[in-house]
N, C-alpha and C. Protein backbone atom coordinates (compact mmCIF):
# COMPACT_ATOMS: atom_id res chain seq x y z
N UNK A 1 -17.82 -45.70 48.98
CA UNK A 1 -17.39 -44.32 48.99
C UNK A 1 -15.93 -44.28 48.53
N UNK A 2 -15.62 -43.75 47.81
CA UNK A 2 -14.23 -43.41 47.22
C UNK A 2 -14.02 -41.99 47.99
N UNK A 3 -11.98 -42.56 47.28
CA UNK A 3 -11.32 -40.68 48.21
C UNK A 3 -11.96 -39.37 47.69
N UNK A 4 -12.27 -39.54 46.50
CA UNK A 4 -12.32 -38.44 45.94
C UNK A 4 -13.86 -37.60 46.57
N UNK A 5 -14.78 -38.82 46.61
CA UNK A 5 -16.12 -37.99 47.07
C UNK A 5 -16.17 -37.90 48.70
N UNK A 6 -15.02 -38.49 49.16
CA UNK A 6 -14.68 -38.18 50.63
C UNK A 6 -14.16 -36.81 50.39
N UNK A 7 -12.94 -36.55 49.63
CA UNK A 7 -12.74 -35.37 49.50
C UNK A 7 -13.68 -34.08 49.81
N UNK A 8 -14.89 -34.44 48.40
CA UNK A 8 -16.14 -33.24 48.24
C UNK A 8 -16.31 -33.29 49.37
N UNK A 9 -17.01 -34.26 50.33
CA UNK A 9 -18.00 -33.92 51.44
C UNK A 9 -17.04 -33.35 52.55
N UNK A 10 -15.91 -33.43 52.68
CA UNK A 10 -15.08 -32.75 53.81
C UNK A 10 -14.72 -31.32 53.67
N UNK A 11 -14.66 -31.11 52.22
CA UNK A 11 -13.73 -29.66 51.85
C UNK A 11 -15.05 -28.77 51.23
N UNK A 12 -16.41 -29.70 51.08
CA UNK A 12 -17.75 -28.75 50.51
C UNK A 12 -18.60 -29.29 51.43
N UNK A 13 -18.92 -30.13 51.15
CA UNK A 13 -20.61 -30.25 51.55
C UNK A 13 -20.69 -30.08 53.16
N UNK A 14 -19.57 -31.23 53.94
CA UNK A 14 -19.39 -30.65 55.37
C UNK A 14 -19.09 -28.77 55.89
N UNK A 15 -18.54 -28.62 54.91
CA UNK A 15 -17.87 -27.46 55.44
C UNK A 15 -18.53 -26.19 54.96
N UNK A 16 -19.79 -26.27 53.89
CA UNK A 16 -20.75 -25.49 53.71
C UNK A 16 -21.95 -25.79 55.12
N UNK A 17 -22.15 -26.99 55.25
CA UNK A 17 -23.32 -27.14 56.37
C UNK A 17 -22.55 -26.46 57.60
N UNK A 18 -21.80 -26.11 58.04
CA UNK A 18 -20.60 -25.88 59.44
C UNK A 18 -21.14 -24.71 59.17
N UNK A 19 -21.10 -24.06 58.64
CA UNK A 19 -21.41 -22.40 58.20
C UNK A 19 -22.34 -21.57 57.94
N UNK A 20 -23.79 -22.58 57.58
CA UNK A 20 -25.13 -22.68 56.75
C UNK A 20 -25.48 -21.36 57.30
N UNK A 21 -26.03 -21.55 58.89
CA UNK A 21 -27.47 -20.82 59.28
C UNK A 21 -27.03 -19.64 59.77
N UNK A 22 -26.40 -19.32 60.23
CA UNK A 22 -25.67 -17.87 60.39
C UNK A 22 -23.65 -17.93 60.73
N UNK A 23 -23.90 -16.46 61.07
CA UNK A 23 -22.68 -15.47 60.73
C UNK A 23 -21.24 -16.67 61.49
N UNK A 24 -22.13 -17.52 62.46
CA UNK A 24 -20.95 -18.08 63.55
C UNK A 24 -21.30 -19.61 62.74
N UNK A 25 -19.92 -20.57 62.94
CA UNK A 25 -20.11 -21.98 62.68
C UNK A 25 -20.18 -22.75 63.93
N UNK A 26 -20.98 -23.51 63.42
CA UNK A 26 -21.30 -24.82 63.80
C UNK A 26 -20.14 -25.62 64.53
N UNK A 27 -20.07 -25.11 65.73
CA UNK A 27 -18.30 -25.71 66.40
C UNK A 27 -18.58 -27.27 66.17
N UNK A 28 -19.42 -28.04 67.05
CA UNK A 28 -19.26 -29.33 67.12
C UNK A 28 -19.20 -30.18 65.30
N UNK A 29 -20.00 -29.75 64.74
CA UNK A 29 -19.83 -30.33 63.32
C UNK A 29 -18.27 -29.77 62.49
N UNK A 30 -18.24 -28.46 62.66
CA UNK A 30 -16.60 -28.15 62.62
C UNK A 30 -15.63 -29.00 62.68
N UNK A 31 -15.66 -29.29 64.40
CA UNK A 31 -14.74 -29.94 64.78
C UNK A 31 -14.91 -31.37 64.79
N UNK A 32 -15.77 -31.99 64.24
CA UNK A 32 -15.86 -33.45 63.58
C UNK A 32 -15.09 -33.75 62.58
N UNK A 33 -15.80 -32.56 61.38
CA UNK A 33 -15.05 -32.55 60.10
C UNK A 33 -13.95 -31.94 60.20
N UNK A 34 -12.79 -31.47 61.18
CA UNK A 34 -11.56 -30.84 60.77
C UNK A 34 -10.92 -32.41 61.41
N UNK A 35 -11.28 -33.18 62.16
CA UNK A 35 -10.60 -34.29 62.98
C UNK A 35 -11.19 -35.50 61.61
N UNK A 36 -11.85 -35.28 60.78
CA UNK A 36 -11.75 -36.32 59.76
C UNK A 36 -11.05 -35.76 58.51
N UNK A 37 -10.90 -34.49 58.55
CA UNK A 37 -10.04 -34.16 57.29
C UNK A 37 -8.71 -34.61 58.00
N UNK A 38 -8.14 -34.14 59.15
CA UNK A 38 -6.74 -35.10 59.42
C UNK A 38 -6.92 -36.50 59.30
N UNK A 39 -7.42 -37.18 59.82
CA UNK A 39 -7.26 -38.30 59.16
C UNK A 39 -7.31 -38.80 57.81
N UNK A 40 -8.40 -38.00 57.20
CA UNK A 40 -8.36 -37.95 55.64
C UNK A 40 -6.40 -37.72 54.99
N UNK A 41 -6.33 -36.45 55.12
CA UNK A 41 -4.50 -36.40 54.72
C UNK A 41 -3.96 -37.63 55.64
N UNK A 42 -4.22 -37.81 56.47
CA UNK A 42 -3.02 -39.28 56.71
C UNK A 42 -3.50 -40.39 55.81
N UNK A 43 -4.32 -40.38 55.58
CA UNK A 43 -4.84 -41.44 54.07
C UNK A 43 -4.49 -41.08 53.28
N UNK A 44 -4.21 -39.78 52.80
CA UNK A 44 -3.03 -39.14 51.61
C UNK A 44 -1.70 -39.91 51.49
N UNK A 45 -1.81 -39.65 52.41
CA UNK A 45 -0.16 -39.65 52.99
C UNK A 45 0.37 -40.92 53.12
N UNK A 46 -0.40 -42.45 53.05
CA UNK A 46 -0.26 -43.33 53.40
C UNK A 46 -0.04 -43.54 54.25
N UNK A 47 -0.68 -42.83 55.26
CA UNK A 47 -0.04 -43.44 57.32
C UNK A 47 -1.20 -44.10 57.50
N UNK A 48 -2.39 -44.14 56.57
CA UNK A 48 -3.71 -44.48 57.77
C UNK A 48 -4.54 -45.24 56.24
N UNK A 49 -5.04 -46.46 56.74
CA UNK A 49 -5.70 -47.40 55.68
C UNK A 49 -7.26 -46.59 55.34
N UNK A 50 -7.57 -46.51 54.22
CA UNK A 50 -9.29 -45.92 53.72
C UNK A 50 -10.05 -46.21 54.78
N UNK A 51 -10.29 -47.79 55.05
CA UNK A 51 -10.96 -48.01 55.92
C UNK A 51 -11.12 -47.76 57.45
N UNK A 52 -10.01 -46.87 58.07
CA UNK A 52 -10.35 -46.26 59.16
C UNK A 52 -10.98 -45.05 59.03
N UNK A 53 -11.44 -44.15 57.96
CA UNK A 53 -12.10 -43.38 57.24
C UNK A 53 -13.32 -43.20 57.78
N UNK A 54 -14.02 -44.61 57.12
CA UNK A 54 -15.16 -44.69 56.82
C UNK A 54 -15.87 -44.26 58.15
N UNK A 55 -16.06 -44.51 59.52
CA UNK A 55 -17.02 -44.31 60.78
C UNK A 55 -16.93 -43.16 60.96
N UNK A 56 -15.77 -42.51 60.76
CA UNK A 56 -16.20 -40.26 61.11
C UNK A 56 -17.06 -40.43 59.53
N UNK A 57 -16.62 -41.04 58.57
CA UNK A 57 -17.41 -40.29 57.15
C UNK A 57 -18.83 -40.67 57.02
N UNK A 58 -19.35 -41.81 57.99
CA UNK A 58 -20.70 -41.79 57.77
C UNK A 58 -21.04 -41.11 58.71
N UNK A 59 -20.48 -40.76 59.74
CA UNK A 59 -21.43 -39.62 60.68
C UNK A 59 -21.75 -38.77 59.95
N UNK A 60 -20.49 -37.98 59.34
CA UNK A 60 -20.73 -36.55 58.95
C UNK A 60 -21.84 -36.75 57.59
N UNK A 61 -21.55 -37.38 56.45
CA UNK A 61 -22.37 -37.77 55.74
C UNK A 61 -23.98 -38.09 56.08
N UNK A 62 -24.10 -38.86 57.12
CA UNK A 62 -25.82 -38.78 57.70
C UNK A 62 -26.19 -37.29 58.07
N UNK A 63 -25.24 -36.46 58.74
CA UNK A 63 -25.81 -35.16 58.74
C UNK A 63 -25.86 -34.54 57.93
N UNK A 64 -25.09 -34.58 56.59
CA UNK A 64 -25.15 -34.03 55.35
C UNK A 64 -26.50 -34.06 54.96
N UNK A 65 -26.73 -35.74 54.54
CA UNK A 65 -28.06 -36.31 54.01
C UNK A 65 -29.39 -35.54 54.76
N UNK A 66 -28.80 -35.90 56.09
CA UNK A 66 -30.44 -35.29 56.69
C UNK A 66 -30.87 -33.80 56.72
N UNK A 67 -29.54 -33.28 56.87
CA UNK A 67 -29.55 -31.44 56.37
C UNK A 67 -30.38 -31.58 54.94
N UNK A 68 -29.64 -31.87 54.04
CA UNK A 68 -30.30 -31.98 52.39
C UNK A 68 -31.84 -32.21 52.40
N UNK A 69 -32.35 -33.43 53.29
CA UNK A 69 -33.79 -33.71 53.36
C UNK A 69 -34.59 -32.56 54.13
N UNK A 70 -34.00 -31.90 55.15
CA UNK A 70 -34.67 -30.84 55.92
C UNK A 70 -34.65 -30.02 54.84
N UNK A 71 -33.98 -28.95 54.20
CA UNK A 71 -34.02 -28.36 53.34
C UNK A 71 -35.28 -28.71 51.89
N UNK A 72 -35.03 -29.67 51.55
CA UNK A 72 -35.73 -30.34 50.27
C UNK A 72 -37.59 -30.28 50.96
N UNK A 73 -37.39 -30.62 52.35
CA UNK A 73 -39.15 -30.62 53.13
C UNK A 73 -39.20 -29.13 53.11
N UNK A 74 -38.39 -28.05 53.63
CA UNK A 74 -38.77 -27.08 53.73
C UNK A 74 -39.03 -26.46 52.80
N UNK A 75 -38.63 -26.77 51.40
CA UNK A 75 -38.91 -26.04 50.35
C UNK A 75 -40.11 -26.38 49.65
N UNK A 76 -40.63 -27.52 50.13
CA UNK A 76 -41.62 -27.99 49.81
C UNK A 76 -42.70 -27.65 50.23
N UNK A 77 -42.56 -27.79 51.55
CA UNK A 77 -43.58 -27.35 52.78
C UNK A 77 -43.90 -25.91 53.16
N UNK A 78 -43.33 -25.24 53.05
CA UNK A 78 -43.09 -23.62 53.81
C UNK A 78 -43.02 -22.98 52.48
């Protein structure tokens, strides 16, 4: 995983799923992805190595993925 597609999934793909199913967000996934975008800018910033990154970015990323697959079945299925 590079910064840059860490980038996408924090500032889009996380932060479209936070918002998806109605009018109110998704607090707990919210507040996953706003506590990995700070750490993300301290990886900007050079305070914090890529590799402390990576364990919030595969959480949020597996929920990405598995959102994407629910969606992809439902469009299939329904």
């Amino acid at each position: 995983m590079s910064p840059s597609s860490v980038a996408q999934l924090l500032t889009q793909d996380a932060r479209l799923l936070a918002r998806r199913n109605s009018p109110s967000i998704d607090q707990e996934l919210e507040a996953e992805r706003q506590q990995a975008l700070e750490l993300f800018f301290k990886f900007q910033d050079g305070l914090l190595p890529f590799k402390e990154l990576i364990p919030f970015i595969a959480i949020i990323q597996r929920k990405v993925d598995l959102n994407r697959a629910l969606l992809k079945w439902e469009q299939e299925n329904i």
